[in-house]
PDB file of N, CA and C in Angstrom:
ATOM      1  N   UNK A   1      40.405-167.542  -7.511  1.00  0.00           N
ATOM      2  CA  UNK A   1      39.093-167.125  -7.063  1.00  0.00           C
ATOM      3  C   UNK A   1      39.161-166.046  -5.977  1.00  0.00           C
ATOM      4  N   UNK A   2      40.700-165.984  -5.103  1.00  0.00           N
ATOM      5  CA  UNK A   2      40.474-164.995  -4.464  1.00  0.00           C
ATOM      6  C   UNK A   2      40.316-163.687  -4.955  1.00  0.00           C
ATOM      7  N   UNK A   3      40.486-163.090  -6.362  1.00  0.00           N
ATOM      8  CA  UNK A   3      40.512-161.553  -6.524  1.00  0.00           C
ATOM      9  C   UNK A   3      38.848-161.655  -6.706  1.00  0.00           C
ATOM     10  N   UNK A   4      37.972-162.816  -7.216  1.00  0.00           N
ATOM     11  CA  UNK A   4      36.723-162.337  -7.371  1.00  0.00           C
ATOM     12  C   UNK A   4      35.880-162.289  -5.980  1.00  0.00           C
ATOM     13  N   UNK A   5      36.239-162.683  -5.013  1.00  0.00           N
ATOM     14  CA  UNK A   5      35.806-162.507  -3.833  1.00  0.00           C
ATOM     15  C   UNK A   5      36.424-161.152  -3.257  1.00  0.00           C
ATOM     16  N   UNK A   6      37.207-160.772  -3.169  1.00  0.00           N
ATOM     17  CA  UNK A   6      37.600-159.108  -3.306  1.00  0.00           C
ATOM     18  C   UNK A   6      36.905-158.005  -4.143  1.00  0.00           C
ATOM     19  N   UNK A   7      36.400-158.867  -4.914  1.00  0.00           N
ATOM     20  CA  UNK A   7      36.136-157.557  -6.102  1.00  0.00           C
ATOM     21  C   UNK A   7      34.556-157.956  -5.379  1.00  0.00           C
ATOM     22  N   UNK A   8      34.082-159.244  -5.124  1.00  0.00           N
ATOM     23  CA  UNK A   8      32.570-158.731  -4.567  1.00  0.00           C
ATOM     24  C   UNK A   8      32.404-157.861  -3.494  1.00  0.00           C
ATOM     25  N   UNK A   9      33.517-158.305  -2.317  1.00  0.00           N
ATOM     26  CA  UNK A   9      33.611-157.189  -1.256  1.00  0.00           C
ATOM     27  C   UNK A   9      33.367-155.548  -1.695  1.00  0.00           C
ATOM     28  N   UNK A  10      34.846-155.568  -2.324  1.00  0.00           N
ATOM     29  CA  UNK A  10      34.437-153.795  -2.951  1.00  0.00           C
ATOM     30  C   UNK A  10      33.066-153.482  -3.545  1.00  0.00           C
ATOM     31  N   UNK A  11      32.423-154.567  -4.591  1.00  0.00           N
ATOM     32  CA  UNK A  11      31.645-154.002  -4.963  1.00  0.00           C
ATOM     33  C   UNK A  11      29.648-153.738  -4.162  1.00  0.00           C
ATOM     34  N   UNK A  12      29.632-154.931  -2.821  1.00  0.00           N
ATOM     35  CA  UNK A  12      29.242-154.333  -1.274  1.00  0.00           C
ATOM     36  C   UNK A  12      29.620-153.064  -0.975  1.00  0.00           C
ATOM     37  N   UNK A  13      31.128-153.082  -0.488  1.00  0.00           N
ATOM     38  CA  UNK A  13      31.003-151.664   0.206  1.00  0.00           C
ATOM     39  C   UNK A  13      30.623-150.795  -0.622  1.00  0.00           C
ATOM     40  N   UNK A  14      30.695-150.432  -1.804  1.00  0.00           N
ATOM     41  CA  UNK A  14      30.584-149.696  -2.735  1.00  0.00           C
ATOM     42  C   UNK A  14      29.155-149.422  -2.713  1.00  0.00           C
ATOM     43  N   UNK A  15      28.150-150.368  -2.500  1.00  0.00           N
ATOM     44  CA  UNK A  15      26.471-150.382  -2.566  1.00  0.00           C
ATOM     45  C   UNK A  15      26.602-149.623  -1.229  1.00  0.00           C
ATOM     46  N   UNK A  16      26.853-150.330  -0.196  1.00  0.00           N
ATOM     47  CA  UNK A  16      26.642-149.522   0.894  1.00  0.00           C
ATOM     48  C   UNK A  16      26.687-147.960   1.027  1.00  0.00           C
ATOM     49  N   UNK A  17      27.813-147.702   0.439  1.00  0.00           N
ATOM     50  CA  UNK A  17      28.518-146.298   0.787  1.00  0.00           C
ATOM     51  C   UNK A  17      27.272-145.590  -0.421  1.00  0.00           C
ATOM     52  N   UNK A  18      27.082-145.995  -2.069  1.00  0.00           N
ATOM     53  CA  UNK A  18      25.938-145.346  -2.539  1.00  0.00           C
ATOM     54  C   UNK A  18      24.641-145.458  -1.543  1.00  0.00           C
ATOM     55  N   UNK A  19      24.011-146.048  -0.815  1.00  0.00           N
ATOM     56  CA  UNK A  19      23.222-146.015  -0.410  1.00  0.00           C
ATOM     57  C   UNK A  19      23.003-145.027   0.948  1.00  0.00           C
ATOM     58  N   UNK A  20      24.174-145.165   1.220  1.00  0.00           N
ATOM     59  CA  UNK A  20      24.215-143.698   2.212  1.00  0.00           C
ATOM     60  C   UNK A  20      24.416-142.707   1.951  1.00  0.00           C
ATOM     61  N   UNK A  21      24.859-142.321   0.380  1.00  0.00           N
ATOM     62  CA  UNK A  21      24.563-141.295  -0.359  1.00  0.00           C
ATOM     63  C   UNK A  21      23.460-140.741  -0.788  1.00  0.00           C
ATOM     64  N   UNK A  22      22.561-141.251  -0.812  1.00  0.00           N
ATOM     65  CA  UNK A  22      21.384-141.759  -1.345  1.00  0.00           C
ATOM     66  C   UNK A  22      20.697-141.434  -0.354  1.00  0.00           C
ATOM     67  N   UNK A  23      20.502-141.466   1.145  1.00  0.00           N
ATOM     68  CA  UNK A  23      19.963-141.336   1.998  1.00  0.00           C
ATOM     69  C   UNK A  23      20.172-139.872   2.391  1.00  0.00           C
ATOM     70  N   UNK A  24      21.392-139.421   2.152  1.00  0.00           N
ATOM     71  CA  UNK A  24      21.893-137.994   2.758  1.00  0.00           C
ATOM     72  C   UNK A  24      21.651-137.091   1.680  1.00  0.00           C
ATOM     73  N   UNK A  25      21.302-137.170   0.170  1.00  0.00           N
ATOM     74  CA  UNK A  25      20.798-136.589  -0.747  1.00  0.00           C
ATOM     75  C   UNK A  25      19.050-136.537  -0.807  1.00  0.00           C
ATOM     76  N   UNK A  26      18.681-137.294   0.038  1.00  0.00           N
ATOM     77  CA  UNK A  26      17.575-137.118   0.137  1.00  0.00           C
ATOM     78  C   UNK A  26      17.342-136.307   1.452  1.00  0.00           C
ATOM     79  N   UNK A  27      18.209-135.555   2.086  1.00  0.00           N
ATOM     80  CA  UNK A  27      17.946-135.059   2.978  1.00  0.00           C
ATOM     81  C   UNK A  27      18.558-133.552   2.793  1.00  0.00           C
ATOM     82  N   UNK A  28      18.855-133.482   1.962  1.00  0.00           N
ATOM     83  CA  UNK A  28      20.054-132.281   0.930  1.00  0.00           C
ATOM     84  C   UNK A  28      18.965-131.204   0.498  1.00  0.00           C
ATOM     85  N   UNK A  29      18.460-130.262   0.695  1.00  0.00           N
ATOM     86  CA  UNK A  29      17.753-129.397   0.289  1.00  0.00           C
ATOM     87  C   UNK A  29      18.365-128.037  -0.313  1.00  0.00           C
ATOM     88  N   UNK A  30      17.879-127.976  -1.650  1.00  0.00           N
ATOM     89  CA  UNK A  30      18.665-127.312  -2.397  1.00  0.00           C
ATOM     90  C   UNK A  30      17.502-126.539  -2.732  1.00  0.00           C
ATOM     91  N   UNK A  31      17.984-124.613  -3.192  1.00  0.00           N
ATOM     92  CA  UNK A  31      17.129-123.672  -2.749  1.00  0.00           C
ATOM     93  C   UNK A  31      17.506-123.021  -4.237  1.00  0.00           C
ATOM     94  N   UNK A  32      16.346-122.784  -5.056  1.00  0.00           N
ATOM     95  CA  UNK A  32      16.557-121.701  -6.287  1.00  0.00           C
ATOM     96  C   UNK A  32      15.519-120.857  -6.504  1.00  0.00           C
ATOM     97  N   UNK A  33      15.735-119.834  -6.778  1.00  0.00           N
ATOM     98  CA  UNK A  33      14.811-118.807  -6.731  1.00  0.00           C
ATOM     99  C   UNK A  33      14.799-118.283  -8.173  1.00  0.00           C
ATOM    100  N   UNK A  34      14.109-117.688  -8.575  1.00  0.00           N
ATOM    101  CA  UNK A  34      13.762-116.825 -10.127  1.00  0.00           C
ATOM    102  C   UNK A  34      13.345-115.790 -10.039  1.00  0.00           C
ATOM    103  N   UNK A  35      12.729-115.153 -11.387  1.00  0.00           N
ATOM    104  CA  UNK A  35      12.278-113.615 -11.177  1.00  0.00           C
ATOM    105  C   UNK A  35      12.604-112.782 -10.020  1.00  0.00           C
ATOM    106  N   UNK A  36      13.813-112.592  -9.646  1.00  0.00           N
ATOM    107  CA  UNK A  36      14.551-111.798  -8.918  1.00  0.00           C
ATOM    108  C   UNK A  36      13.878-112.114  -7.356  1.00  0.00           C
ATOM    109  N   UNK A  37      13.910-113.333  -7.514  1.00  0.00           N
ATOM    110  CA  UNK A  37      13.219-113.744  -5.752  1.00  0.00           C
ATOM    111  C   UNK A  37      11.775-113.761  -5.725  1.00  0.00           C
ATOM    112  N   UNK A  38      10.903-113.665  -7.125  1.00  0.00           N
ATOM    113  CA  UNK A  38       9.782-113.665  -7.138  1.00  0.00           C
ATOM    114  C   UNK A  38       8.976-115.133  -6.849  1.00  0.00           C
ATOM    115  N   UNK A  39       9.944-116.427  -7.305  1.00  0.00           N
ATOM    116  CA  UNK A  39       9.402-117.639  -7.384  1.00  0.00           C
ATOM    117  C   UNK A  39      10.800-117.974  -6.590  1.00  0.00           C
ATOM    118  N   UNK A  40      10.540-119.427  -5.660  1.00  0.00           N
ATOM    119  CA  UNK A  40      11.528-119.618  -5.001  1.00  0.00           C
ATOM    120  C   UNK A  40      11.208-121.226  -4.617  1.00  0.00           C
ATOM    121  N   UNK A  41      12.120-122.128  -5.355  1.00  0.00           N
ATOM    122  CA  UNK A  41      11.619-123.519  -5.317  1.00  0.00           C
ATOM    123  C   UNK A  41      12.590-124.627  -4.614  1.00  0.00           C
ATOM    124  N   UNK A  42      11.954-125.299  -4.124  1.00  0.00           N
ATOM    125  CA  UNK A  42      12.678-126.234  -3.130  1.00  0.00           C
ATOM    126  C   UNK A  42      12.890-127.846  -3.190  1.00  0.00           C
ATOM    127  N   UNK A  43      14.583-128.351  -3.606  1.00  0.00           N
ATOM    128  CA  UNK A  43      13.968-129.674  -3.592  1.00  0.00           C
ATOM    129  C   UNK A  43      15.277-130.678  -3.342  1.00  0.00           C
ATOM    130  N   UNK A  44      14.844-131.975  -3.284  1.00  0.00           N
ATOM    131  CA  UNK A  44      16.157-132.303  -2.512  1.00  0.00           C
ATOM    132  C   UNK A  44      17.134-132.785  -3.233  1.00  0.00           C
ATOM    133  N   UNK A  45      18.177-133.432  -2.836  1.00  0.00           N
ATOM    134  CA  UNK A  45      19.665-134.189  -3.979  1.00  0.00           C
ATOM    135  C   UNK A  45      18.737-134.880  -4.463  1.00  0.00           C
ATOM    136  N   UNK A  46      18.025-135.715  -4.492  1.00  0.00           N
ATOM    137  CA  UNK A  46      16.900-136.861  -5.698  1.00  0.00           C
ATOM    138  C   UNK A  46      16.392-136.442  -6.260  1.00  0.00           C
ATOM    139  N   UNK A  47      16.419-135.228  -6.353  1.00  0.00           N
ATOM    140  CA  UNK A  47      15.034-134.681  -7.623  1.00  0.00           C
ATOM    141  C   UNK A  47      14.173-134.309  -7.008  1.00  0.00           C
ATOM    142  N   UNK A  48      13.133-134.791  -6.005  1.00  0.00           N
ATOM    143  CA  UNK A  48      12.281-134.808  -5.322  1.00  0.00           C
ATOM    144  C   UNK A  48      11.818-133.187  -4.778  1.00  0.00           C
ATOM    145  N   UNK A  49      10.648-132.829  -5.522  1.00  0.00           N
ATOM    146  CA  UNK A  49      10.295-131.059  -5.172  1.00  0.00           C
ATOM    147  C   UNK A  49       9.926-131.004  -3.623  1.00  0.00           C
ATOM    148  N   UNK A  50      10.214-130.276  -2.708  1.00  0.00           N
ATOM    149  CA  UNK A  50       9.666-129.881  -1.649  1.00  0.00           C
ATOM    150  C   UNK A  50       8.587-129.128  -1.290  1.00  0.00           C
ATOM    151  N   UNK A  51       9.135-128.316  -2.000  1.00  0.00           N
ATOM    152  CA  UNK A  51       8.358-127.181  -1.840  1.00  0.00           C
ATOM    153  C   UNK A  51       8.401-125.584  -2.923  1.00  0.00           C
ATOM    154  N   UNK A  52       7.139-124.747  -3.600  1.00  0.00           N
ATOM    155  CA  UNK A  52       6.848-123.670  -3.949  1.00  0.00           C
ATOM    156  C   UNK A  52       6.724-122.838  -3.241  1.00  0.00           C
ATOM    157  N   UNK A  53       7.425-121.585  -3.527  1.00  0.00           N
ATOM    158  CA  UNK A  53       6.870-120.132  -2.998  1.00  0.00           C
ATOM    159  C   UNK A  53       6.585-118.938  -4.307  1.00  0.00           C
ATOM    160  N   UNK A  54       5.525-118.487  -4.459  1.00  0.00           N
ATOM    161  CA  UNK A  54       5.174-117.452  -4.991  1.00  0.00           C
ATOM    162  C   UNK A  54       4.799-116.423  -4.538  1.00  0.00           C
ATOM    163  N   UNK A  55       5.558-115.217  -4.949  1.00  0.00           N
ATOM    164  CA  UNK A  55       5.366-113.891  -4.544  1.00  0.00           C
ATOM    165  C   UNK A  55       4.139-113.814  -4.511  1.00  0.00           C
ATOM    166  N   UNK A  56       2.840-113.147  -3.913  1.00  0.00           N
ATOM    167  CA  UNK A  56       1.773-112.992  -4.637  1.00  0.00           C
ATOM    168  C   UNK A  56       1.611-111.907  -5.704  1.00  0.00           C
ATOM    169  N   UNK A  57       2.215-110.665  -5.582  1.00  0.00           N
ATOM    170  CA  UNK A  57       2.156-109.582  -6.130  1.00  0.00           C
ATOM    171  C   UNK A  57       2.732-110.087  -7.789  1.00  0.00           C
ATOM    172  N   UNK A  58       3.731-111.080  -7.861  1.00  0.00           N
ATOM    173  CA  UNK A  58       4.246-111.721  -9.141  1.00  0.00           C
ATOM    174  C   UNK A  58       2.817-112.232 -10.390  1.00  0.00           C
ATOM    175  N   UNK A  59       1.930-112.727  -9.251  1.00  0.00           N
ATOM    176  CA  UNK A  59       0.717-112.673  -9.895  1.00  0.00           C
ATOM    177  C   UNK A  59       0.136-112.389 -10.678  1.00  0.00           C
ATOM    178  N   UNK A  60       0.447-111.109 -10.391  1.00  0.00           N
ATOM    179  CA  UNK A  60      -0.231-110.170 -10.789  1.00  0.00           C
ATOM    180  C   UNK A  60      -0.068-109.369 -12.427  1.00  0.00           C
ATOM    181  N   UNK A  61       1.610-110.078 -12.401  1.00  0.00           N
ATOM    182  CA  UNK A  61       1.554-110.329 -14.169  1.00  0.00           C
ATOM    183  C   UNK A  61       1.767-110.959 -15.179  1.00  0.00           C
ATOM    184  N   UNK A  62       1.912-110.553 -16.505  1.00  0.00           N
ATOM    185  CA  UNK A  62       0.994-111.307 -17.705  1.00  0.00           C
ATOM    186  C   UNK A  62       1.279-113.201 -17.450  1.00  0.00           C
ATOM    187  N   UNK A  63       0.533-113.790 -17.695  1.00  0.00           N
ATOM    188  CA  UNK A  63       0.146-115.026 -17.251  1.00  0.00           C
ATOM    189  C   UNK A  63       1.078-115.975 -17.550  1.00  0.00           C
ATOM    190  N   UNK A  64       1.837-115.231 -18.988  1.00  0.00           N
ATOM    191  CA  UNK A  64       2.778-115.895 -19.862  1.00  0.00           C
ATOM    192  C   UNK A  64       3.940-115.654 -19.408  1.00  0.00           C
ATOM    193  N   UNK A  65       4.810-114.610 -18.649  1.00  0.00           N
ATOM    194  CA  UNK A  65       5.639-114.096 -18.198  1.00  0.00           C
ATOM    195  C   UNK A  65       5.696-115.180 -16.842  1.00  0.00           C
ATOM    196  N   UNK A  66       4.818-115.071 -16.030  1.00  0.00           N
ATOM    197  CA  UNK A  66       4.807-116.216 -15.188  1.00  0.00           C
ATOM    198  C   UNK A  66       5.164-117.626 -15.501  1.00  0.00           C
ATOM    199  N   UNK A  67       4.317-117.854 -16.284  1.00  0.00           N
ATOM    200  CA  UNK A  67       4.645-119.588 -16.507  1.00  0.00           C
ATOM    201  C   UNK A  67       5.817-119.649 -17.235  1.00  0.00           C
ATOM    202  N   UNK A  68       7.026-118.649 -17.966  1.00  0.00           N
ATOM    203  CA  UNK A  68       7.685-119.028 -18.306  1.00  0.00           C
ATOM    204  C   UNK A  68       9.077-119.022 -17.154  1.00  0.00           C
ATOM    205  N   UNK A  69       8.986-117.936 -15.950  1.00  0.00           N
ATOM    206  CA  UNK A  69       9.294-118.087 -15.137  1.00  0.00           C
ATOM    207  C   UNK A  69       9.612-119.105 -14.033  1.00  0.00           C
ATOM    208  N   UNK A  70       8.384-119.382 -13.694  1.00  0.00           N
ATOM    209  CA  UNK A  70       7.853-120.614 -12.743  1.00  0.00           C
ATOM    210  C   UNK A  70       9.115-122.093 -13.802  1.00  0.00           C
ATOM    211  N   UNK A  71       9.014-122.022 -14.709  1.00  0.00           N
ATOM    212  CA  UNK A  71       9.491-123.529 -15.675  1.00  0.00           C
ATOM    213  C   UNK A  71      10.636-123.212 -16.203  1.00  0.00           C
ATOM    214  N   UNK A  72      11.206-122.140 -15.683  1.00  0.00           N
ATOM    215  CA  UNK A  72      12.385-122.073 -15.692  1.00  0.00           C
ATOM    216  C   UNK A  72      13.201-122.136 -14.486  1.00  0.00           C
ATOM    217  N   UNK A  73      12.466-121.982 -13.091  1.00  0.00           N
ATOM    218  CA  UNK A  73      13.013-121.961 -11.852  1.00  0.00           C
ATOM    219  C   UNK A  73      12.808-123.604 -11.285  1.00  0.00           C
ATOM    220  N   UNK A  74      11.919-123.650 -12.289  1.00  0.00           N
ATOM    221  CA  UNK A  74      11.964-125.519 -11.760  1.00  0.00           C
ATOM    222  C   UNK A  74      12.895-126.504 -12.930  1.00  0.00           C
ATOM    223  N   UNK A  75      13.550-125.933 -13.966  1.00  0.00           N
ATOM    224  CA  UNK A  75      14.493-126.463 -14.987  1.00  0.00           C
ATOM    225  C   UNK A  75      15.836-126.100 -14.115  1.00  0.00           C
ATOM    226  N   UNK A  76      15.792-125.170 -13.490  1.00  0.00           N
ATOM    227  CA  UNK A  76      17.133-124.796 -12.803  1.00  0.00           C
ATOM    228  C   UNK A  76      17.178-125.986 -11.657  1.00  0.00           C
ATOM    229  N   UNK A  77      16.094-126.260 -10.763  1.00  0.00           N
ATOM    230  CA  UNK A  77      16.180-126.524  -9.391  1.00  0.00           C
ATOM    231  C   UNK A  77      16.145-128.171 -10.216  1.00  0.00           C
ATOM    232  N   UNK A  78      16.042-128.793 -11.391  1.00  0.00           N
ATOM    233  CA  UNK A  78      16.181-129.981 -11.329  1.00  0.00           C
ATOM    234  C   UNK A  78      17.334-130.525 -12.216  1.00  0.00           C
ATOM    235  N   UNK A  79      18.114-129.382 -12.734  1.00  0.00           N
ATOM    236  CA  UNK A  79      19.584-129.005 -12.645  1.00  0.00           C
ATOM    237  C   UNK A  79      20.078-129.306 -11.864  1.00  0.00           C
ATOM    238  N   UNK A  80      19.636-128.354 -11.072  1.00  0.00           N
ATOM    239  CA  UNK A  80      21.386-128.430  -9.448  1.00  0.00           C
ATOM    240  C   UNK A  80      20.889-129.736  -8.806  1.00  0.00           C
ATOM    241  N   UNK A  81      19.776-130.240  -8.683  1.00  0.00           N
ATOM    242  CA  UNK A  81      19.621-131.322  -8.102  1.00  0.00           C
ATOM    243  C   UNK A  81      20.553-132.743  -9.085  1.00  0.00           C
ATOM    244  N   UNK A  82      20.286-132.758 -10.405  1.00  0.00           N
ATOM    245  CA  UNK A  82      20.748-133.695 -11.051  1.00  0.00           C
ATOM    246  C   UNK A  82      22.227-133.898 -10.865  1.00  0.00           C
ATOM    247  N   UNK A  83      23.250-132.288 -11.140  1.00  0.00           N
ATOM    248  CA  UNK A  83      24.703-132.152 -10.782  1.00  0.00           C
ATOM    249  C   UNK A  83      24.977-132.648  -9.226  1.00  0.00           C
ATOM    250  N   UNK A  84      23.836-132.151  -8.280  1.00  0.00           N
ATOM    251  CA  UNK A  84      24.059-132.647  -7.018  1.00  0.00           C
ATOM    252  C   UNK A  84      24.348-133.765  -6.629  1.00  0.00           C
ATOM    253  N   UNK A  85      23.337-134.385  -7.309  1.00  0.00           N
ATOM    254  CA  UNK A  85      23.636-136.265  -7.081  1.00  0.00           C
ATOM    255  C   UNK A  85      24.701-136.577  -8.163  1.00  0.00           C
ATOM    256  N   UNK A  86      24.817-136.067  -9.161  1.00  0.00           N
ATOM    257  CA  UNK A  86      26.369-136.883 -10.094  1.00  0.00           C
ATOM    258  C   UNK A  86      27.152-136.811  -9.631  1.00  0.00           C
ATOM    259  N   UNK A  87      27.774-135.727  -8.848  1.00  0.00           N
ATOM    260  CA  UNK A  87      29.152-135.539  -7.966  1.00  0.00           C
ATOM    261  C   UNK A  87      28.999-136.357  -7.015  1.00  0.00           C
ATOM    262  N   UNK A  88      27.846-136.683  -6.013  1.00  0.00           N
ATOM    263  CA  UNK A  88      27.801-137.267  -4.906  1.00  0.00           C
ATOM    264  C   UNK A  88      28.120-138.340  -5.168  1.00  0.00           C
ATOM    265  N   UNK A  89      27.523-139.170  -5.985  1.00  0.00           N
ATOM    266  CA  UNK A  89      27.552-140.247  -6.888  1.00  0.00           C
ATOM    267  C   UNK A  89      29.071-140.466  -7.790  1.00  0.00           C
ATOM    268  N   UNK A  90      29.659-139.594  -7.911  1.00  0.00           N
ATOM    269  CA  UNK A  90      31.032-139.862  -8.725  1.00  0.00           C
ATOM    270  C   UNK A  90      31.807-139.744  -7.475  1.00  0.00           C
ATOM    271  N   UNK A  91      31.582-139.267  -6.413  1.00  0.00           N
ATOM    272  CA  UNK A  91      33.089-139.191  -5.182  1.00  0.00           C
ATOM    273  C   UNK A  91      32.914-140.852  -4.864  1.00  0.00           C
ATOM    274  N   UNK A  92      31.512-141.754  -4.638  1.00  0.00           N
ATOM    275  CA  UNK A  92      31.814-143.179  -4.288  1.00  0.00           C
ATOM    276  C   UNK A  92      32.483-143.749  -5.220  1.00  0.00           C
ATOM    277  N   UNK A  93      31.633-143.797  -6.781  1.00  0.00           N
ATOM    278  CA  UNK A  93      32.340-144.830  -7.636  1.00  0.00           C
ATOM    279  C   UNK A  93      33.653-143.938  -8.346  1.00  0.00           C
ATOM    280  N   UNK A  94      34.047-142.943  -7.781  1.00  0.00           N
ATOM    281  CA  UNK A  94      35.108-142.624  -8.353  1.00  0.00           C
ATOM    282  C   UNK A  94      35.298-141.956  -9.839  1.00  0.00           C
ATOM    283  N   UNK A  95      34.282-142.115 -10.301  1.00  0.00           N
ATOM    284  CA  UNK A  95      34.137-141.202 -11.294  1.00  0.00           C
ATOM    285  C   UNK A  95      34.265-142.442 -12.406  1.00  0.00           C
ATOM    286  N   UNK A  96      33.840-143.771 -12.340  1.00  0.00           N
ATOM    287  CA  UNK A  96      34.328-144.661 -13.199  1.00  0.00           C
ATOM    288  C   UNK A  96      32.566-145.285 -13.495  1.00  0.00           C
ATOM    289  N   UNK A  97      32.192-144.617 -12.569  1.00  0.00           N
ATOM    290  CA  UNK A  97      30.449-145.106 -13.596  1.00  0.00           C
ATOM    291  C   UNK A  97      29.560-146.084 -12.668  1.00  0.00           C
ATOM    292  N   UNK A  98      30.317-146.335 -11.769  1.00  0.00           N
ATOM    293  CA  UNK A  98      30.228-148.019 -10.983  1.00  0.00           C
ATOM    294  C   UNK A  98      29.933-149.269 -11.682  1.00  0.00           C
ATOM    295  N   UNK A  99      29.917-150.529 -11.415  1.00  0.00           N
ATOM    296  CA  UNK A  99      29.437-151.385 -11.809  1.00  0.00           C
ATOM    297  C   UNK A  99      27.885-151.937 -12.790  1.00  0.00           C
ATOM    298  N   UNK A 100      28.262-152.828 -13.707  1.00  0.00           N
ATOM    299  CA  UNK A 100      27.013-152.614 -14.317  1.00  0.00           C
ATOM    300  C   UNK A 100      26.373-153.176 -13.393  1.00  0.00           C
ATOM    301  N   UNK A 101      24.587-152.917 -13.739  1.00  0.00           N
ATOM    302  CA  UNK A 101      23.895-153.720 -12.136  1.00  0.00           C
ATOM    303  C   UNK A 101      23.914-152.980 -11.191  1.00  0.00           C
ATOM    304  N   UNK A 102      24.903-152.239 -10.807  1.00  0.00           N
ATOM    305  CA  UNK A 102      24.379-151.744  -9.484  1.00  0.00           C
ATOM    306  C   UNK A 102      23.998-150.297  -9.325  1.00  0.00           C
ATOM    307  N   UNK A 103      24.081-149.205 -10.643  1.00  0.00           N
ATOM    308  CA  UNK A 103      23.820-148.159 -10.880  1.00  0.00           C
ATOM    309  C   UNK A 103      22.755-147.842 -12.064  1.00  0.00           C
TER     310      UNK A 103
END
């Protein structure tokens, strides 16, 4: 019985240490911009959007050119956010997936 009381330990610290990952990815602000700096979107290691910036002058053209812009700078920014947290997330559990249950 002692290795399963070891293996609960590890698999504690293991919660712990994700959870302070978890805390510092939510504080991780990750910056992507589009149309050559025209759209510029903000958001953190969780996914979580911060924040939009739009040129105004970007506005100003065709409506369709925009929105395909805009949804592509937010497909990017929830990209690097997703890779952001898998790595963060693979340096605790090691790249082995962690435990079922706790991920």
């Amino acid at each position: 019985m002692a290795g399963v009381g070891k293996l609960l330990k590890q698999a504690q610290k293991m919660q712990k240490q994700m959870e302070a990952v978890q805390a510092e990815l939510s504080n991780t602000i990750l910056e992507v911009s589009s149309g050559g700096g025209a759209i510029n979107v903000k958001i953190n290691g969780q996914g979580e959007f911060q924040a939009f910036k739009i040129d105004p002058e970007f506005l100003k053209e065709d409506a369709e050119f925009v929105e395909e812009t805009l949804l592509a700078a937010v497909q990017e920014a929830a990209t690097k956010a997703k890779e952001t947290s898998e790595e963060a997330m693979g340096a605790v559990t090691g790249g082995m997936g962690g435990f079922p249950g706790l991920m």
